[in-house]
PDB file of N, CA and C in Angstrom:
ATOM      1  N   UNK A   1      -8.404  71.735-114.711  1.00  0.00           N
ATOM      2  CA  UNK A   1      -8.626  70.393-115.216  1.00  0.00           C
ATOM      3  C   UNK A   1      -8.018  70.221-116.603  1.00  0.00           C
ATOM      4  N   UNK A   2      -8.259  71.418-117.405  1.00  0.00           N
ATOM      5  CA  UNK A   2      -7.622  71.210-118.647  1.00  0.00           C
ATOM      6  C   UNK A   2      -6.190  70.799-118.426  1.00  0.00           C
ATOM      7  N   UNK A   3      -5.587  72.095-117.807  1.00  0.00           N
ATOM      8  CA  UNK A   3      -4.219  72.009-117.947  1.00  0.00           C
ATOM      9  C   UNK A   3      -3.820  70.400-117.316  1.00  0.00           C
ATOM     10  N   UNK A   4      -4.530  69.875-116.596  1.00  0.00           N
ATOM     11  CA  UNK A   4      -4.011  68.403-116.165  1.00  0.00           C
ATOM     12  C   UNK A   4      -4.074  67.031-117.403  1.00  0.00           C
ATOM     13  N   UNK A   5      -5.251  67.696-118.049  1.00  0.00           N
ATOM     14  CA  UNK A   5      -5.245  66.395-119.005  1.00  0.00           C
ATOM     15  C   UNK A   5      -4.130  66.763-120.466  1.00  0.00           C
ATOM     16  N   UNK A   6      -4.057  68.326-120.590  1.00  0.00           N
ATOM     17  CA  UNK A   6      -2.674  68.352-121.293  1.00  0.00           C
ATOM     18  C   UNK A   6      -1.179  67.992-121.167  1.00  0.00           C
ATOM     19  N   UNK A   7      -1.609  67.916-120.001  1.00  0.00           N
ATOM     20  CA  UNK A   7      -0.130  67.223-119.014  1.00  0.00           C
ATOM     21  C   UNK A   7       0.053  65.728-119.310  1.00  0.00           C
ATOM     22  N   UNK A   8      -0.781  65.181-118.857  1.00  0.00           N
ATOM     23  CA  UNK A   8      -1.386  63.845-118.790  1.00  0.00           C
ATOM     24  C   UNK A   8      -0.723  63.190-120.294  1.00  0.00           C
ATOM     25  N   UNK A   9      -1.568  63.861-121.059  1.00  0.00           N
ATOM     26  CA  UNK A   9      -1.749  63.638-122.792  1.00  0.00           C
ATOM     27  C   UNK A   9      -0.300  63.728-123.579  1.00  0.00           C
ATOM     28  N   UNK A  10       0.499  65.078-122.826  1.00  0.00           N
ATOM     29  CA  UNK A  10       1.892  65.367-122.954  1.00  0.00           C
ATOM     30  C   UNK A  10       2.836  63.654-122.968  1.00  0.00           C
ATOM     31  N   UNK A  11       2.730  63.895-121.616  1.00  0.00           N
ATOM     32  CA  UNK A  11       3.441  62.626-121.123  1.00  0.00           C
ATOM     33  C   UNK A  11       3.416  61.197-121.833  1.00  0.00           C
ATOM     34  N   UNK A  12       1.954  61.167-121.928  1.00  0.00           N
ATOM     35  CA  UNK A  12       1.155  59.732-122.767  1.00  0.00           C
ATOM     36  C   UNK A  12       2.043  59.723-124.397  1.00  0.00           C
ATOM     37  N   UNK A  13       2.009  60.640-125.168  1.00  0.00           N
ATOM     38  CA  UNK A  13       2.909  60.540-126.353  1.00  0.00           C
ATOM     39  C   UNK A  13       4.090  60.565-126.254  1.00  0.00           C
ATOM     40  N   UNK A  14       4.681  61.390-125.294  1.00  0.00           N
ATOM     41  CA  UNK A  14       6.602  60.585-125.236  1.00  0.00           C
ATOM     42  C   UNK A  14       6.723  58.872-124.861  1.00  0.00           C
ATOM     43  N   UNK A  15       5.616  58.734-123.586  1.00  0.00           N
ATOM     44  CA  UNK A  15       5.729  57.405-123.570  1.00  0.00           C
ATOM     45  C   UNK A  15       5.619  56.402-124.771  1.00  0.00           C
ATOM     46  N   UNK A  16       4.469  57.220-125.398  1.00  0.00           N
ATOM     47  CA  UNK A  16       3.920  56.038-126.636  1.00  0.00           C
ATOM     48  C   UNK A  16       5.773  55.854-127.762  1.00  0.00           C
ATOM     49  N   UNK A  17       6.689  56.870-127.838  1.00  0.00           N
ATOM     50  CA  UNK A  17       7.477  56.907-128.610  1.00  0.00           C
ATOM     51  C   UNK A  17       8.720  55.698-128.250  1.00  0.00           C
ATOM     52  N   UNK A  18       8.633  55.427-126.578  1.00  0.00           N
ATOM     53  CA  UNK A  18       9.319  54.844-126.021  1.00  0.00           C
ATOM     54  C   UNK A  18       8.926  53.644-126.101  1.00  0.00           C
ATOM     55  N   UNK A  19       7.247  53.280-125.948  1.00  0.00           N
ATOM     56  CA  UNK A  19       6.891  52.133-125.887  1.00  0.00           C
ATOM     57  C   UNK A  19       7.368  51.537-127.359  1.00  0.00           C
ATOM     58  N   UNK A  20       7.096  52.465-128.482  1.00  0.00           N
ATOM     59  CA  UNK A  20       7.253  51.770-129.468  1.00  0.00           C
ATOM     60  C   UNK A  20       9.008  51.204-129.656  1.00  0.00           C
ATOM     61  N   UNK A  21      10.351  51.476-129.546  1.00  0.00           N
ATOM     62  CA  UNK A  21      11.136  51.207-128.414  1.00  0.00           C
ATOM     63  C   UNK A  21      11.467  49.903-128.413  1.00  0.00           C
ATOM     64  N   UNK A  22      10.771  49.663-127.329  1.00  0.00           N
ATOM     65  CA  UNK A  22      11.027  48.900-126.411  1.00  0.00           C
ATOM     66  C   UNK A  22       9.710  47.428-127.032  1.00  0.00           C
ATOM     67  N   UNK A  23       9.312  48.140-127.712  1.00  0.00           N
ATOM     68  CA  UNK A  23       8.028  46.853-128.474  1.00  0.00           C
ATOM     69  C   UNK A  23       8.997  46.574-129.925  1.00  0.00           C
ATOM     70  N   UNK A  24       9.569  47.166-130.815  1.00  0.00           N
ATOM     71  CA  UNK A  24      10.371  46.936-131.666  1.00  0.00           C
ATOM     72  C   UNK A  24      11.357  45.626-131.611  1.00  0.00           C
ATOM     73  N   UNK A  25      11.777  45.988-130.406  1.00  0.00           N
ATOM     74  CA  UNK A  25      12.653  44.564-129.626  1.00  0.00           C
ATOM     75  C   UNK A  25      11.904  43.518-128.954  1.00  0.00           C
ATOM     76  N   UNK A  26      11.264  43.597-128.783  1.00  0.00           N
ATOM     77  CA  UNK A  26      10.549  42.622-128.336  1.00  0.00           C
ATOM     78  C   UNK A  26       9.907  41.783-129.298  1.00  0.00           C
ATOM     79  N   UNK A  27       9.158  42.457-130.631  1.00  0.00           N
ATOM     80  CA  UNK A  27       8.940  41.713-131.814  1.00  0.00           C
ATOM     81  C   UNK A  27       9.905  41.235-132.419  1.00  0.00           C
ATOM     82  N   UNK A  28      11.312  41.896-132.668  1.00  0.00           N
ATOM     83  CA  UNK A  28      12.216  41.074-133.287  1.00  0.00           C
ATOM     84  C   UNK A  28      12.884  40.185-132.222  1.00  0.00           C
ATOM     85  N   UNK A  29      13.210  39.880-131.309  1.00  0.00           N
ATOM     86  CA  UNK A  29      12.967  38.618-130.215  1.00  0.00           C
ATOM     87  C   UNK A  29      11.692  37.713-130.713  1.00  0.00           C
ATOM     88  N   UNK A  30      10.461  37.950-130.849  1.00  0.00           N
ATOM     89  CA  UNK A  30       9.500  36.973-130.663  1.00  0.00           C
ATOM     90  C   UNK A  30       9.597  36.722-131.870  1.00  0.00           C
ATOM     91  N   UNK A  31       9.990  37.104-133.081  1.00  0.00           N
ATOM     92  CA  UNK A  31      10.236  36.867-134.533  1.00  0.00           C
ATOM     93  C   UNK A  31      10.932  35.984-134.805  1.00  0.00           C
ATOM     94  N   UNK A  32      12.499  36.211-134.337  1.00  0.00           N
ATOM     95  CA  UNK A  32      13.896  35.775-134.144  1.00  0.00           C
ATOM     96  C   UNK A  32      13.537  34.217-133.513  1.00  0.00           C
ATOM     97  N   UNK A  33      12.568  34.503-131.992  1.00  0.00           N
ATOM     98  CA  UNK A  33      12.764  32.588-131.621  1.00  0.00           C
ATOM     99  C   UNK A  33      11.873  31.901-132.033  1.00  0.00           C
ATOM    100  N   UNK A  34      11.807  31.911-132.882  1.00  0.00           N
ATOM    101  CA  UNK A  34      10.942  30.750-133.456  1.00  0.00           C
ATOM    102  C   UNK A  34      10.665  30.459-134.584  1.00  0.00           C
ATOM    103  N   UNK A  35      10.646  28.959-134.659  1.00  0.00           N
ATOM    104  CA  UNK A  35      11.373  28.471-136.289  1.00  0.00           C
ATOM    105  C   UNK A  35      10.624  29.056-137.474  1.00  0.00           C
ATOM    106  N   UNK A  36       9.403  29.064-137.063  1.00  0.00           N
ATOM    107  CA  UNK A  36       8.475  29.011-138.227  1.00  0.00           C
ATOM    108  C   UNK A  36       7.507  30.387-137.720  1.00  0.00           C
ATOM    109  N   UNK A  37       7.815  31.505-137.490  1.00  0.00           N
ATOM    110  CA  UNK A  37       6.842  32.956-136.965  1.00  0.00           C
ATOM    111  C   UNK A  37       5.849  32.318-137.934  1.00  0.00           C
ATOM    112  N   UNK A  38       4.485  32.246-136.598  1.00  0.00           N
ATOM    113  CA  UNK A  38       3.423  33.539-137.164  1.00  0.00           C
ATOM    114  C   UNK A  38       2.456  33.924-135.975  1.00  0.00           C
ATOM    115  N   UNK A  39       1.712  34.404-136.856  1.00  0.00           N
ATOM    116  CA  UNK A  39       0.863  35.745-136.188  1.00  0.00           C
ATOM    117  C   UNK A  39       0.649  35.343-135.039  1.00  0.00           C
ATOM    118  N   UNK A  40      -0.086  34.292-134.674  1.00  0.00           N
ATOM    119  CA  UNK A  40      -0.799  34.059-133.366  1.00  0.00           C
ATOM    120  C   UNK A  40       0.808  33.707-132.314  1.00  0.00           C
ATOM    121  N   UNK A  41       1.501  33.142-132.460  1.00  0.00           N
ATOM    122  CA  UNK A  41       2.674  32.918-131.522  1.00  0.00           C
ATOM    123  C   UNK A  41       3.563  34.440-131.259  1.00  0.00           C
ATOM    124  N   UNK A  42       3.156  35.186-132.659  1.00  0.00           N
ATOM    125  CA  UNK A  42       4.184  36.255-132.145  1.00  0.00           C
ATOM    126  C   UNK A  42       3.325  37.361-131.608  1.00  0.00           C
ATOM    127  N   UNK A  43       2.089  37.627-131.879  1.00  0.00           N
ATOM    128  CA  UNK A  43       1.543  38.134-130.913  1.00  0.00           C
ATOM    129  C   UNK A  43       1.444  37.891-129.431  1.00  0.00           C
ATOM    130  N   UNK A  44       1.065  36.844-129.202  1.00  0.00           N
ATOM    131  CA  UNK A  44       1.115  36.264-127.587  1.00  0.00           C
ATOM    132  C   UNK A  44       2.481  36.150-126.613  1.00  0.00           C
ATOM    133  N   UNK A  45       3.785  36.242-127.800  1.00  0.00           N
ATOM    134  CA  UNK A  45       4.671  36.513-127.058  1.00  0.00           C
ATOM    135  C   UNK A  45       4.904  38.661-126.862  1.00  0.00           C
ATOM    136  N   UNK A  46       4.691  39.191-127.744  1.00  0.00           N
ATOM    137  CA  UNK A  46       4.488  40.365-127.767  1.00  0.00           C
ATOM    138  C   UNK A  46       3.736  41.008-126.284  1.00  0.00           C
ATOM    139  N   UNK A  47       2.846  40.374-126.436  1.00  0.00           N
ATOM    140  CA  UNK A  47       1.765  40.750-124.967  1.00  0.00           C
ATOM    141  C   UNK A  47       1.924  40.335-124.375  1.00  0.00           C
ATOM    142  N   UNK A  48       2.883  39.807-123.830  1.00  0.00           N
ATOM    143  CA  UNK A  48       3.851  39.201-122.607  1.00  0.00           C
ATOM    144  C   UNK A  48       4.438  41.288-122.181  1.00  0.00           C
ATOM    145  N   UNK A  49       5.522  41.702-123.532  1.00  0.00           N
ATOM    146  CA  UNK A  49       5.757  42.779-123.315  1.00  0.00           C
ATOM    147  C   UNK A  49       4.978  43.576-122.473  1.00  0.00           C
ATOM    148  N   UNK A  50       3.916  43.545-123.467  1.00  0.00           N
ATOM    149  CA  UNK A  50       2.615  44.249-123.254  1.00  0.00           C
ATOM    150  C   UNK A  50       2.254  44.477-121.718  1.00  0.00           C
ATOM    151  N   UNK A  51       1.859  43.091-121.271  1.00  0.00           N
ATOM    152  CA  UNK A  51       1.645  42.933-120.015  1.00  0.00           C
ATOM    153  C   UNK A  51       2.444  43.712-119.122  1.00  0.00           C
ATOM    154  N   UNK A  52       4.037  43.883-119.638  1.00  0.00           N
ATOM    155  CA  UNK A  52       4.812  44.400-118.218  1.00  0.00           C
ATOM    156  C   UNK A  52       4.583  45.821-118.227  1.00  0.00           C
ATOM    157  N   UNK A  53       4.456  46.213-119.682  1.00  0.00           N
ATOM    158  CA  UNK A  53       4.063  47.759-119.792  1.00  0.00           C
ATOM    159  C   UNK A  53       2.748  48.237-119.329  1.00  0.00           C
ATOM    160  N   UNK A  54       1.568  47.230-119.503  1.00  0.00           N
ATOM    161  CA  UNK A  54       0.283  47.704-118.429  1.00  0.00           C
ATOM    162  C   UNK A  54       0.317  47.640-117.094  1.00  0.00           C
ATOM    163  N   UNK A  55       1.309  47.132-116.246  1.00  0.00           N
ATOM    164  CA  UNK A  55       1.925  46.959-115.296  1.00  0.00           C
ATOM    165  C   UNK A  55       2.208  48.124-114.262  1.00  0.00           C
ATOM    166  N   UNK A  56       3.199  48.511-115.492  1.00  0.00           N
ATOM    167  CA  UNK A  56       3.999  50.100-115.378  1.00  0.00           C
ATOM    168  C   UNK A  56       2.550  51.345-115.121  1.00  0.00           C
ATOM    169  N   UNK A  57       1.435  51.180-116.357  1.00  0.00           N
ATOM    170  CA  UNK A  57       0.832  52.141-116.648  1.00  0.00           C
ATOM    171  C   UNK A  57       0.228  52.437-114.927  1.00  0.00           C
ATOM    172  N   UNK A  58      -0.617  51.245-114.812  1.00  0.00           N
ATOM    173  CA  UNK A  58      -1.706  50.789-113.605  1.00  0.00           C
ATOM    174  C   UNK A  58      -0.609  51.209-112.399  1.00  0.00           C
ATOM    175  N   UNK A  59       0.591  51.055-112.448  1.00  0.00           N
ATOM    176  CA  UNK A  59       0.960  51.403-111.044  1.00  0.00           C
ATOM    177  C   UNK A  59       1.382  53.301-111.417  1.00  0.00           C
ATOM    178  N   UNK A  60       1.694  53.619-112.084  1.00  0.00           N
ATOM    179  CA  UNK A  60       2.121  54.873-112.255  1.00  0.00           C
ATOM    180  C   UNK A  60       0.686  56.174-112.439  1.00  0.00           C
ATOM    181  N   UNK A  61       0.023  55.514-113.764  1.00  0.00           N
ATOM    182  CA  UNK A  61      -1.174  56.230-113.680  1.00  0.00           C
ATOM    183  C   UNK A  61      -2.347  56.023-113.263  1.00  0.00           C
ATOM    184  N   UNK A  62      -2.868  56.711-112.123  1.00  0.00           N
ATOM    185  CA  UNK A  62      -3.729  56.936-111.155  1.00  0.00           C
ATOM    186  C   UNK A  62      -5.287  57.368-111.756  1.00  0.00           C
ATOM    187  N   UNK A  63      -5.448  58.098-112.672  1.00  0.00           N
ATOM    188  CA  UNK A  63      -6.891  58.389-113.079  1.00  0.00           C
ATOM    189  C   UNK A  63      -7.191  58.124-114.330  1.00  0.00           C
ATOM    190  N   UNK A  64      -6.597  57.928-114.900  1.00  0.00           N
ATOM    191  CA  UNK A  64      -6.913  57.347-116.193  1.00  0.00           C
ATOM    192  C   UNK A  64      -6.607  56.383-117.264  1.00  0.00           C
ATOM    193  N   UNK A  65      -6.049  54.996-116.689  1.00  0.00           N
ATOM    194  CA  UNK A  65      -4.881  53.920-116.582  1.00  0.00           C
ATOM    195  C   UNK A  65      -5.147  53.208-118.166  1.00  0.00           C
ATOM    196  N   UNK A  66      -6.756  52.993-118.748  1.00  0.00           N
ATOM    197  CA  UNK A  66      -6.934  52.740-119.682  1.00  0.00           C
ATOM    198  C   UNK A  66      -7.088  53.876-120.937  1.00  0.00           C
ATOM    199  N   UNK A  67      -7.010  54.529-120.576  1.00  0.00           N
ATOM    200  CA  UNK A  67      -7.350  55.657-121.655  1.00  0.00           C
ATOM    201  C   UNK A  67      -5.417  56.516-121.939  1.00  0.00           C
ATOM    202  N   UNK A  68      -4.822  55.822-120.811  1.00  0.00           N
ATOM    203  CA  UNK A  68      -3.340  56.179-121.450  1.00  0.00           C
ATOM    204  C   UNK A  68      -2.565  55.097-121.505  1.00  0.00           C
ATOM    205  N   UNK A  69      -3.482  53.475-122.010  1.00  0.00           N
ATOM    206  CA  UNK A  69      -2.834  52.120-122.821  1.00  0.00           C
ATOM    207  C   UNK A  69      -3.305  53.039-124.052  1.00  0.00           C
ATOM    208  N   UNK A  70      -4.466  53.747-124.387  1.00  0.00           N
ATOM    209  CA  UNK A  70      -5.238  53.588-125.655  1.00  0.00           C
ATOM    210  C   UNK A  70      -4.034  54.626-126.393  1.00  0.00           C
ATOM    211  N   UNK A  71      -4.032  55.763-125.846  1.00  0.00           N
ATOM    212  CA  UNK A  71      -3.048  56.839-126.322  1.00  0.00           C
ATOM    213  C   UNK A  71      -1.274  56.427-126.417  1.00  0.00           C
ATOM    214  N   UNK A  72      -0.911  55.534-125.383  1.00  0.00           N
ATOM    215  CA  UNK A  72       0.255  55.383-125.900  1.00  0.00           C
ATOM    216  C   UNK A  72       0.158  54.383-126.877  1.00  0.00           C
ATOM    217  N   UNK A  73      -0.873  53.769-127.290  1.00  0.00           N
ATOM    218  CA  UNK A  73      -0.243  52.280-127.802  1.00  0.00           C
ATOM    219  C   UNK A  73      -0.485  52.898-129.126  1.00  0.00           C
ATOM    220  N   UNK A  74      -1.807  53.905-129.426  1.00  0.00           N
ATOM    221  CA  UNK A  74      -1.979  54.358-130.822  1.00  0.00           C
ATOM    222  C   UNK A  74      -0.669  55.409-131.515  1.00  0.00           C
ATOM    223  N   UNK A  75      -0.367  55.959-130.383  1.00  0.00           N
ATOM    224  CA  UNK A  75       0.780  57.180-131.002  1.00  0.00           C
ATOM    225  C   UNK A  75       2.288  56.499-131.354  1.00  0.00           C
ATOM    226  N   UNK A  76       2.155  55.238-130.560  1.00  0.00           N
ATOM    227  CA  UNK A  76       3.745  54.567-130.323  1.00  0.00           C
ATOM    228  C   UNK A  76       3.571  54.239-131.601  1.00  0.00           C
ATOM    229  N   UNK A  77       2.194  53.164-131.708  1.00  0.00           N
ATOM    230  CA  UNK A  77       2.716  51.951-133.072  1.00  0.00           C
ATOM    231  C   UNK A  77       1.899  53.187-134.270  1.00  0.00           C
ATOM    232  N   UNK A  78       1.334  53.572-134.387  1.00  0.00           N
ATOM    233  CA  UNK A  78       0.141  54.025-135.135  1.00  0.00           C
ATOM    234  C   UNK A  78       1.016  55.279-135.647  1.00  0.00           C
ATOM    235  N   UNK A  79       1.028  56.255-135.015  1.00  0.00           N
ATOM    236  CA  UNK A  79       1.560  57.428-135.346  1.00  0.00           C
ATOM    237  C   UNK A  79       3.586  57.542-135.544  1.00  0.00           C
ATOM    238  N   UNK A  80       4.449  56.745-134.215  1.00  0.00           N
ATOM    239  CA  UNK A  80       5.730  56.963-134.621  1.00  0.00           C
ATOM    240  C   UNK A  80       6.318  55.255-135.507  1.00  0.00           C
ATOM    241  N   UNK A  81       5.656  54.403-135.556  1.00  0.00           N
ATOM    242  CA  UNK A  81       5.352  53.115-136.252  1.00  0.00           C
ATOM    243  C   UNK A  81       5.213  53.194-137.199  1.00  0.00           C
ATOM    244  N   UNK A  82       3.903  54.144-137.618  1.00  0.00           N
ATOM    245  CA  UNK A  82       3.729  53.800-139.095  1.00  0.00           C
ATOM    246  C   UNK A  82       4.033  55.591-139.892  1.00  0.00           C
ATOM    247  N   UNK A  83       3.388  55.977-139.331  1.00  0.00           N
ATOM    248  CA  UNK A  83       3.822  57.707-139.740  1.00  0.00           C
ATOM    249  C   UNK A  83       4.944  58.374-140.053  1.00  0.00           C
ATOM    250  N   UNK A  84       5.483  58.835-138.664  1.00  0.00           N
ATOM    251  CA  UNK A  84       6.452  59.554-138.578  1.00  0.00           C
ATOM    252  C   UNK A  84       7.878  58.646-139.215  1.00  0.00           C
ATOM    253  N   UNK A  85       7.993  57.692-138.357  1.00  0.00           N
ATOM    254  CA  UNK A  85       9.703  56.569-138.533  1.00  0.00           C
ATOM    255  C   UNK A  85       9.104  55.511-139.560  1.00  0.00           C
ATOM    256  N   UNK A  86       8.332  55.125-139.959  1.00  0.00           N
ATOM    257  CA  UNK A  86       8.060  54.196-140.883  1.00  0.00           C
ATOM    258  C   UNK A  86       8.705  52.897-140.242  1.00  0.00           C
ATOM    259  N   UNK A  87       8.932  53.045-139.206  1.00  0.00           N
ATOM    260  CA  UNK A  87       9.415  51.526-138.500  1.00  0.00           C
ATOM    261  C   UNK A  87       8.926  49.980-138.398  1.00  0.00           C
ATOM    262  N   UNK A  88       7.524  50.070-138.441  1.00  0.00           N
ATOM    263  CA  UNK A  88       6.849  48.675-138.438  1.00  0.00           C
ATOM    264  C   UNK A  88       6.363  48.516-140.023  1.00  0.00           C
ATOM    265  N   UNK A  89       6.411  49.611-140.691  1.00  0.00           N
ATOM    266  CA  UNK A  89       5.900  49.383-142.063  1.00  0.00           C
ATOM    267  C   UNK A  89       6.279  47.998-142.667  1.00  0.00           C
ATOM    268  N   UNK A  90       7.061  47.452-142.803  1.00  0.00           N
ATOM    269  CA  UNK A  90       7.432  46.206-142.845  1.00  0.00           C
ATOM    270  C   UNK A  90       6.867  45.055-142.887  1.00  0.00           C
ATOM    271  N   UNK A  91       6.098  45.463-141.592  1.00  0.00           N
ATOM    272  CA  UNK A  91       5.221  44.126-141.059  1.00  0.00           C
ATOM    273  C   UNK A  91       3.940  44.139-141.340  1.00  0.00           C
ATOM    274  N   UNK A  92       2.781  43.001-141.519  1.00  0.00           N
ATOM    275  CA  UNK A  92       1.588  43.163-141.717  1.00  0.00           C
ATOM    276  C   UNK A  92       0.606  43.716-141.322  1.00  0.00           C
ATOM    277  N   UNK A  93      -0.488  44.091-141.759  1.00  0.00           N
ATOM    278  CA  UNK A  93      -1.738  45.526-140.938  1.00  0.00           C
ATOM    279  C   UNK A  93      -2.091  44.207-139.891  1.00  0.00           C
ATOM    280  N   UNK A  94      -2.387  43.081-140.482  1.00  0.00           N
ATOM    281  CA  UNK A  94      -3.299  42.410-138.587  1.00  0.00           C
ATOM    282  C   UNK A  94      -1.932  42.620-137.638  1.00  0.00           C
ATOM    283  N   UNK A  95      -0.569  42.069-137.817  1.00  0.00           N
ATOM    284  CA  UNK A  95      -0.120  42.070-137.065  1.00  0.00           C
ATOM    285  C   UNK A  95       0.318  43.584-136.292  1.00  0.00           C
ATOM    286  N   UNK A  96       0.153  44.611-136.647  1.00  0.00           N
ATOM    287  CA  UNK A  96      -0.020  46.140-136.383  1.00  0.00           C
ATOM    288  C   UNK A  96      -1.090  46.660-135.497  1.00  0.00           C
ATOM    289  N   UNK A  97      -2.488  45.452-136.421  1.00  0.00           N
ATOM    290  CA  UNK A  97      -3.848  46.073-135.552  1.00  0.00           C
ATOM    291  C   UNK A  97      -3.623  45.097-133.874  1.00  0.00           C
ATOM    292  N   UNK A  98      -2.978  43.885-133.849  1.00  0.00           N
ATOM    293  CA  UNK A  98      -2.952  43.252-133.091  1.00  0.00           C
ATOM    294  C   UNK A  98      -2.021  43.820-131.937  1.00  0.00           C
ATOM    295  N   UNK A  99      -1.428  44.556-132.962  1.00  0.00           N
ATOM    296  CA  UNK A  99      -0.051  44.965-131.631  1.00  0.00           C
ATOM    297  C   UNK A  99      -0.849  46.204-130.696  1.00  0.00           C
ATOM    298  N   UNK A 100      -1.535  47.197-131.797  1.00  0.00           N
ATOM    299  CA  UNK A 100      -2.188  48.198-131.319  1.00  0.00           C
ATOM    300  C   UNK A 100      -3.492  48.139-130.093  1.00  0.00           C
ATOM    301  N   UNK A 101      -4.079  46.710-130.187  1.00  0.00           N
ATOM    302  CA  UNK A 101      -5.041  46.291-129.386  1.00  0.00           C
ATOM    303  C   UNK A 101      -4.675  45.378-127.958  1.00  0.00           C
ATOM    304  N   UNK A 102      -3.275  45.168-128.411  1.00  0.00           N
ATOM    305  CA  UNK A 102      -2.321  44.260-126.865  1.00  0.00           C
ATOM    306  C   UNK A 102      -2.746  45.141-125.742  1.00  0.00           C
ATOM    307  N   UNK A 103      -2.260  46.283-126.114  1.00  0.00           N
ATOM    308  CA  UNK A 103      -1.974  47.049-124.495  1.00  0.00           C
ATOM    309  C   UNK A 103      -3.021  47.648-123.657  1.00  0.00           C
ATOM    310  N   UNK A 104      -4.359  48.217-124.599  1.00  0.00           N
ATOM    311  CA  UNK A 104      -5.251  48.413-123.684  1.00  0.00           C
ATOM    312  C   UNK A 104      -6.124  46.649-123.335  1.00  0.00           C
ATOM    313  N   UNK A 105      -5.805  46.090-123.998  1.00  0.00           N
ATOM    314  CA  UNK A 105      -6.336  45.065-123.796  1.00  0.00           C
ATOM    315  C   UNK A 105      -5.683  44.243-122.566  1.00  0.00           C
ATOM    316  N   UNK A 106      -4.432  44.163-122.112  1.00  0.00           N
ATOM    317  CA  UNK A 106      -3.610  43.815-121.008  1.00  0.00           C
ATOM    318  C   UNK A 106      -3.573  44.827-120.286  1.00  0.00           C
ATOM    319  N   UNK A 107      -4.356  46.427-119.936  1.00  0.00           N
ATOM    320  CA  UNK A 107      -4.340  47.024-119.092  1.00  0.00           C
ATOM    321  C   UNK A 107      -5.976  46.971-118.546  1.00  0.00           C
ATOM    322  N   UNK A 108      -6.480  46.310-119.539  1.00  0.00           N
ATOM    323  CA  UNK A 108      -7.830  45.889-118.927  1.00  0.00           C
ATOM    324  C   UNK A 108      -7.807  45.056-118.045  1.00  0.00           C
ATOM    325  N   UNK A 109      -7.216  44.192-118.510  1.00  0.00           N
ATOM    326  CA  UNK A 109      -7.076  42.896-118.007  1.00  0.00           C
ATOM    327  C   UNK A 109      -6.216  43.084-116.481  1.00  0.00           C
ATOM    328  N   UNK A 110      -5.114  43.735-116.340  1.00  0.00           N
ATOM    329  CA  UNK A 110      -4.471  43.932-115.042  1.00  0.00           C
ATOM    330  C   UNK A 110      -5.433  44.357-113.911  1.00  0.00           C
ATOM    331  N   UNK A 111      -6.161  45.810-114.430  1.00  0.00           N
ATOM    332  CA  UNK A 111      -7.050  46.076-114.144  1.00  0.00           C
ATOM    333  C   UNK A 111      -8.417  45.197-113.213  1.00  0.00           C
ATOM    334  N   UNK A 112      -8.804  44.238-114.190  1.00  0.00           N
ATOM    335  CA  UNK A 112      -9.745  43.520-114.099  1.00  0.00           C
ATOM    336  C   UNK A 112      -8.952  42.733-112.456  1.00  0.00           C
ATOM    337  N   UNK A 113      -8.429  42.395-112.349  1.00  0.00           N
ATOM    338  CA  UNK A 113      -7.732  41.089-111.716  1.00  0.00           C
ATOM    339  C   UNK A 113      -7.030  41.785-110.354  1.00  0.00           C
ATOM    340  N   UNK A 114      -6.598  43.056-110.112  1.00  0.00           N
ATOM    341  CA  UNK A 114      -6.228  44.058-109.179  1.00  0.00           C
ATOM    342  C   UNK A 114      -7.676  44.220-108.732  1.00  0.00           C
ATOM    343  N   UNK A 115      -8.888  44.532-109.115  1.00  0.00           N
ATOM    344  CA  UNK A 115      -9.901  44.380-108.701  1.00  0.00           C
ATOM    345  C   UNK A 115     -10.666  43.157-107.859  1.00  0.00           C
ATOM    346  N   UNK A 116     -10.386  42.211-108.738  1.00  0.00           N
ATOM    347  CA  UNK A 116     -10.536  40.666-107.992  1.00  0.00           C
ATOM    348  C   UNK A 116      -9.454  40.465-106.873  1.00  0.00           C
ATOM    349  N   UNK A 117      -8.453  41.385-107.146  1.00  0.00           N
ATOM    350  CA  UNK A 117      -7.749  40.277-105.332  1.00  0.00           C
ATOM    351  C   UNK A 117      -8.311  41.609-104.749  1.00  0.00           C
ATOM    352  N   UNK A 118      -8.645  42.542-104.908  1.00  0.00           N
ATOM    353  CA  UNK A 118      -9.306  43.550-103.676  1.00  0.00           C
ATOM    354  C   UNK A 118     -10.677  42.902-103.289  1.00  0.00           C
ATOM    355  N   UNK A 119     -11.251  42.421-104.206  1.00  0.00           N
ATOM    356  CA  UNK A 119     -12.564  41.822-103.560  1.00  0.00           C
ATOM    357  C   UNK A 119     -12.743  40.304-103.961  1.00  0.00           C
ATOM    358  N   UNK A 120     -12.234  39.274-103.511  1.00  0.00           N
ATOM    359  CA  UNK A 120     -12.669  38.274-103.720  1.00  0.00           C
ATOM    360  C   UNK A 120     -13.814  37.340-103.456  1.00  0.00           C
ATOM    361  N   UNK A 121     -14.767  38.122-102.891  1.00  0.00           N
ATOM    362  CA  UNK A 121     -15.954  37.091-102.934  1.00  0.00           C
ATOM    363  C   UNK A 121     -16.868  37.445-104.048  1.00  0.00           C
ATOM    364  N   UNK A 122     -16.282  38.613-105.050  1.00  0.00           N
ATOM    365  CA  UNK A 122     -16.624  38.837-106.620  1.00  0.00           C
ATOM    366  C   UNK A 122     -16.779  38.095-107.591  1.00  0.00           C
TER     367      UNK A 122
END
């Protein structure tokens, strides 16, 4: 069991390095269109991203779908974001804490709703 969740955990931080990636571009897109950025518009376009990446997680990972939004999204933005690459440093802590809370929050949510079309008289 160990060795599976080191595996697991392995995997979850290269992803998180990628997600951050592929979320970099996507903020400077949601930055870029629009006349006047702020927080609330560029978040909601962000978790659009978000969404396709909880997408990915829920169909790929099988046992533990929210607990590897929580690990990639903290190591992507949190650890190679602000730590290691200093990449989002730039940008503001809500808009950081907001980015950091998109993905388990849209893998809840996928979650939630994959549940409802399996049982709809829920």
């Amino acid at each position: 069991m160990s060795a599976l969740v080191v595996k697991h955990t392995s995997l979850w931080i290269v992803f998180g390095f990628f997600y951050l990636s592929g979320l970099e571009m996507a903020l400077r897109l949601a930055i870029d269109g629009q006349q006047d950025p702020t927080l609330i518009k560029t978040l909601s376009l962000t978790f659009l991203f978000s969404l396709l990446v909880a997408h990915l997680i829920r169909k790929y990972e099988k046992m533990w779908p929210f607990l590897a939004s929580v690990v990639i999204s903290l190591t992507g933005i949190v650890g190679f974001g602000y730590y290691f690459t200093q990449r989002l440093t730039q940008y503001s802590f809500e808009l950081g804490l907001g980015l950091c809370l998109s993905l388990p929050l849209a893998t809840f949510l996928l979650g939630k709703i994959k549940l409802l079309q399996r049982n709809p008289d829920k």
